[in-house]
N, C-alpha and C. Protein backbone atom coordinates (compact mmCIF):
# COMPACT_ATOMS: atom_id res chain seq x y z
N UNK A 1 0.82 -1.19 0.00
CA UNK A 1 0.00 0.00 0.00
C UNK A 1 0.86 1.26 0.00
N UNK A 2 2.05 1.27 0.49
CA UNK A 2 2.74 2.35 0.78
C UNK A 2 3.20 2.71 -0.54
N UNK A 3 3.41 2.02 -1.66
CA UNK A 3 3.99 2.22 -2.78
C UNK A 3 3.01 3.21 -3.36
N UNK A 4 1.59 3.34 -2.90
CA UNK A 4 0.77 4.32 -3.72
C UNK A 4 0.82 5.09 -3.42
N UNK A 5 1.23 5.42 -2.23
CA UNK A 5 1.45 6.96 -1.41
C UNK A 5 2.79 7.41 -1.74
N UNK A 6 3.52 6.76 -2.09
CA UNK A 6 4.91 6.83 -2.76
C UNK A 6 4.75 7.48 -4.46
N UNK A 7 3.82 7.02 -4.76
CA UNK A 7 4.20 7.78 -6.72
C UNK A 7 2.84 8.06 -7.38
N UNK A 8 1.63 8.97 -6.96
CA UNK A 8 0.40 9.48 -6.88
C UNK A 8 0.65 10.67 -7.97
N UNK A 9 2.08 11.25 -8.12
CA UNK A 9 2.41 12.41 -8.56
C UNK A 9 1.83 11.88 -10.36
N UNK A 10 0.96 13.14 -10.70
CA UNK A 10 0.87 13.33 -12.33
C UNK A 10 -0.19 12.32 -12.33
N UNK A 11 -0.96 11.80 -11.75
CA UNK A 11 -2.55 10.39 -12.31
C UNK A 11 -3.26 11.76 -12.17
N UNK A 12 -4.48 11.25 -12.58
CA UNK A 12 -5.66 11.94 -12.75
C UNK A 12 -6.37 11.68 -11.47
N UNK A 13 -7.01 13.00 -11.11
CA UNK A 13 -7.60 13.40 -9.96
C UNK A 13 -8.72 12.66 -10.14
N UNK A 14 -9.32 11.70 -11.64
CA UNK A 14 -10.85 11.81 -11.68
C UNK A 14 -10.29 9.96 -12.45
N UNK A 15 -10.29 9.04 -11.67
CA UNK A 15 -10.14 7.82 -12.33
C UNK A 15 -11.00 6.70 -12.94
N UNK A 16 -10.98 5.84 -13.63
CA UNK A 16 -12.27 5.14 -14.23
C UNK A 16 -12.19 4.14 -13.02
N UNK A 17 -12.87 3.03 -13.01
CA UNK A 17 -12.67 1.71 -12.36
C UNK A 17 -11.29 1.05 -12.55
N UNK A 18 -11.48 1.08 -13.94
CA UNK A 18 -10.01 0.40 -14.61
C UNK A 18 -8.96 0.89 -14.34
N UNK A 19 -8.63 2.22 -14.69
CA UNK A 19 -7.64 2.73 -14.21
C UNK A 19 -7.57 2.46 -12.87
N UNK A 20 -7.96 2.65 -11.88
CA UNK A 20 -8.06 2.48 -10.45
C UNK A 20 -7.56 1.21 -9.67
N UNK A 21 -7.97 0.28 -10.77
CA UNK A 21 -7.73 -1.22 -10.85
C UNK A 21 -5.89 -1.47 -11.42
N UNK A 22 -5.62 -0.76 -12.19
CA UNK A 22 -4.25 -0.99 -12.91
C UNK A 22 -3.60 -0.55 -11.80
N UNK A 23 -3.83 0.42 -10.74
CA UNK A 23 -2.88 1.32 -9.74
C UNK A 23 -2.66 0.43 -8.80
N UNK A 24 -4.14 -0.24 -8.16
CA UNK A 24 -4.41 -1.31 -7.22
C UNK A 24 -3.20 -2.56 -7.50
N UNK A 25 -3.29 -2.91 -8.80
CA UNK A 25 -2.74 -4.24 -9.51
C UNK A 25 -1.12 -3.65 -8.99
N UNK A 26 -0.68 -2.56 -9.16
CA UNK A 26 0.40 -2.25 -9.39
C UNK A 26 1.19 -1.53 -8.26
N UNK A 27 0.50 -1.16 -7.09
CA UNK A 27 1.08 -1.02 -6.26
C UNK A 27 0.29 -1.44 -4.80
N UNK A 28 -0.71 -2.15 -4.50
CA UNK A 28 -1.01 -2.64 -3.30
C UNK A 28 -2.03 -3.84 -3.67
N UNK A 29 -1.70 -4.30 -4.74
CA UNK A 29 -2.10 -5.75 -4.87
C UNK A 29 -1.49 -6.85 -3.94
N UNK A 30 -0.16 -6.87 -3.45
CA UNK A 30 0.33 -7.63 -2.38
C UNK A 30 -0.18 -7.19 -1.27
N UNK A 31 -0.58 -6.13 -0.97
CA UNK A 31 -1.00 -5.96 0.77
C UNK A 31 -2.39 -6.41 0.67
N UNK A 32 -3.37 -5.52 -0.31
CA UNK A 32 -4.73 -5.49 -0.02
C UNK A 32 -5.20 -6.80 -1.41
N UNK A 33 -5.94 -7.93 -1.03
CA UNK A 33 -5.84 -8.76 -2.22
C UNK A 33 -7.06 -8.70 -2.64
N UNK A 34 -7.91 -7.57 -2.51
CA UNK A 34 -9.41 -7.61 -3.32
C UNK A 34 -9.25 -6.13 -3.65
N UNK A 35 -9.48 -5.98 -5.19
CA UNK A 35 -9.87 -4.33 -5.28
C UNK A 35 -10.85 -3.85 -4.43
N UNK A 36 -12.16 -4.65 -4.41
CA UNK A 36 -13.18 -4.12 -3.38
C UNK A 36 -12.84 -3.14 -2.44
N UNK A 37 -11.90 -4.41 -1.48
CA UNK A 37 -11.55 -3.80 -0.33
C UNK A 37 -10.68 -2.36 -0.52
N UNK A 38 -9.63 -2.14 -1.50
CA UNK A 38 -8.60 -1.66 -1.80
C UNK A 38 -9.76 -0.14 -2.03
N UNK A 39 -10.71 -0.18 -2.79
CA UNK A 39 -11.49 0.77 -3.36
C UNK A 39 -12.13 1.60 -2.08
N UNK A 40 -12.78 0.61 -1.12
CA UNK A 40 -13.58 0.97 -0.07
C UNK A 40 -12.71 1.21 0.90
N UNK A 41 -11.22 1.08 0.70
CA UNK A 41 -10.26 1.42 1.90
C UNK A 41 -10.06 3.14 1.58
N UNK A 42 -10.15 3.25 0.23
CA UNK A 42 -9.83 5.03 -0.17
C UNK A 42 -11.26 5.94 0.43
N UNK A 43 -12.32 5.02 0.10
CA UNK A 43 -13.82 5.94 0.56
C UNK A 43 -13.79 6.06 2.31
N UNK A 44 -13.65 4.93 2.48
CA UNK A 44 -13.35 4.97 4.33
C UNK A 44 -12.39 6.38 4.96
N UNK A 45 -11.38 6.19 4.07
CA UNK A 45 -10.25 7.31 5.08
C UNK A 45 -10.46 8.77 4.43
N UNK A 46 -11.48 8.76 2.55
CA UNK A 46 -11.60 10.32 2.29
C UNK A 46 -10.69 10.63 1.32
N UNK A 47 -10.28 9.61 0.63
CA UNK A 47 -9.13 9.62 0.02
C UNK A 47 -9.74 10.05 -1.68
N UNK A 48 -10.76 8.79 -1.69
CA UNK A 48 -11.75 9.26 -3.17
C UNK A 48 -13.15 8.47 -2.59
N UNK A 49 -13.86 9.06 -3.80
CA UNK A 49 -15.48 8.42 -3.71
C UNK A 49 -15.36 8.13 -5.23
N UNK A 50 -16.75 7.36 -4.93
CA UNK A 50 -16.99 6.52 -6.48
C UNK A 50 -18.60 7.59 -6.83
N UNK A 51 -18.23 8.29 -7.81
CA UNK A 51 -19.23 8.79 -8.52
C UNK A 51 -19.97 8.49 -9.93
N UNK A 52 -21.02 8.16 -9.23
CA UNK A 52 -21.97 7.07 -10.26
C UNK A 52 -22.12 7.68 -11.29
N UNK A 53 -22.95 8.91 -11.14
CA UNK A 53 -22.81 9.77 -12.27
C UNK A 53 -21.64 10.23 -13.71
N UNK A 54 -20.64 9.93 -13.13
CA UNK A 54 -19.57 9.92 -14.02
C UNK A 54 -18.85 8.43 -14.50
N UNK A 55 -19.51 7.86 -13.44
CA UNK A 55 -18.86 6.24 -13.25
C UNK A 55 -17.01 6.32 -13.21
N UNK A 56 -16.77 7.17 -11.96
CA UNK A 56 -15.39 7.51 -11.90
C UNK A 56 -15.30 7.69 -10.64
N UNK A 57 -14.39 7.48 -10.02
CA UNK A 57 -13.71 8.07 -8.25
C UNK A 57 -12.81 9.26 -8.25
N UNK A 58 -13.10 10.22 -7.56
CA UNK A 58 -12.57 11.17 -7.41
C UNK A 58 -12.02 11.47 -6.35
N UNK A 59 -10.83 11.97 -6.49
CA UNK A 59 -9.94 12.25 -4.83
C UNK A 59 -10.12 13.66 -4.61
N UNK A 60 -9.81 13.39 -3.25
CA UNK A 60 -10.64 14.62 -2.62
C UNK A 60 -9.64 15.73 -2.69
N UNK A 61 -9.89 16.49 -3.00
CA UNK A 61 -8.89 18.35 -3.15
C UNK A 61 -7.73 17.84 -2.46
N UNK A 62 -7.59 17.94 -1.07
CA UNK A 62 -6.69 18.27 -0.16
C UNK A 62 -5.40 16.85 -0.71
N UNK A 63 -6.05 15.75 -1.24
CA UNK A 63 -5.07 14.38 -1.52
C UNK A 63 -4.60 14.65 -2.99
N UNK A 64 -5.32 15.53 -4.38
CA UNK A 64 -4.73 16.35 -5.50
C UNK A 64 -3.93 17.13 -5.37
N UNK A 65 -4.15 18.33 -4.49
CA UNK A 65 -2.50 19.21 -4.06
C UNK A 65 -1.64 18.66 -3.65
N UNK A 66 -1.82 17.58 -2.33
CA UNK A 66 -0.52 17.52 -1.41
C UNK A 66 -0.04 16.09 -2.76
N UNK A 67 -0.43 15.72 -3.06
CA UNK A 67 0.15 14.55 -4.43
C UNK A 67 0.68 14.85 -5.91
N UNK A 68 -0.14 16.10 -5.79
CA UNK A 68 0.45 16.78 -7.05
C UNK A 68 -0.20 16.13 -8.21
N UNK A 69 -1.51 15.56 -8.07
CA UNK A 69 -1.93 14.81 -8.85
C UNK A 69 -2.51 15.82 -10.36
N UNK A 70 -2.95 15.18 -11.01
CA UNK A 70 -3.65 16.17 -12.33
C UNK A 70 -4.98 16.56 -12.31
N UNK A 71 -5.26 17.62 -12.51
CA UNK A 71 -7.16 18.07 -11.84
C UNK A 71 -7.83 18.16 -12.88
N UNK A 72 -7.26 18.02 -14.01
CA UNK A 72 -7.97 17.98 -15.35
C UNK A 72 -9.16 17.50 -15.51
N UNK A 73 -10.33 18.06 -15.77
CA UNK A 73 -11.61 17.58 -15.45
C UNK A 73 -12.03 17.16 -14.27
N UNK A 74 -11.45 17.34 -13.15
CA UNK A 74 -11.76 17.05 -11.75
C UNK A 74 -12.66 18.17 -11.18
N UNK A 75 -14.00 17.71 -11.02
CA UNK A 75 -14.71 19.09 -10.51
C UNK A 75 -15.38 18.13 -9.77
């Protein structure tokens, strides 16, 4: 898990499932072994929500600045 908090810099503030899933696969697939959980571990602490409407998860402001992530279409 720590590896995602490690290299967040430049993804998109506004992710699909899939994408979300490739990050999971790629950096906390050894700790957390269900995306489920991995997904509902980011909504729990505030990290992102899953917005139906867009069918995308979005991280919350304060985890885009301090990550430096990309806000491009992130509203």
């Amino acid at each position: 898990m720590s590896r995602f908090f490690d290299s967040p810099k430049n993804i998109s503030a506004l992710l699909s499932k899939e994408e979300l899933q490739t990050i999971w696969q790629e950096s906390a697939g050894d700790d957390i072994l269900e995306f489920d959980d991995f997904a509902d571990f980011f909504s729990e602490i505030g990290l992102a929500e899953w917005r139906e409407k867009e069918q995308r998860y979005k991280f919350a402001d304060i985890y885009v600045y301090g990550f430096e992530m990309l806000r491009r279409g992130a509203v």
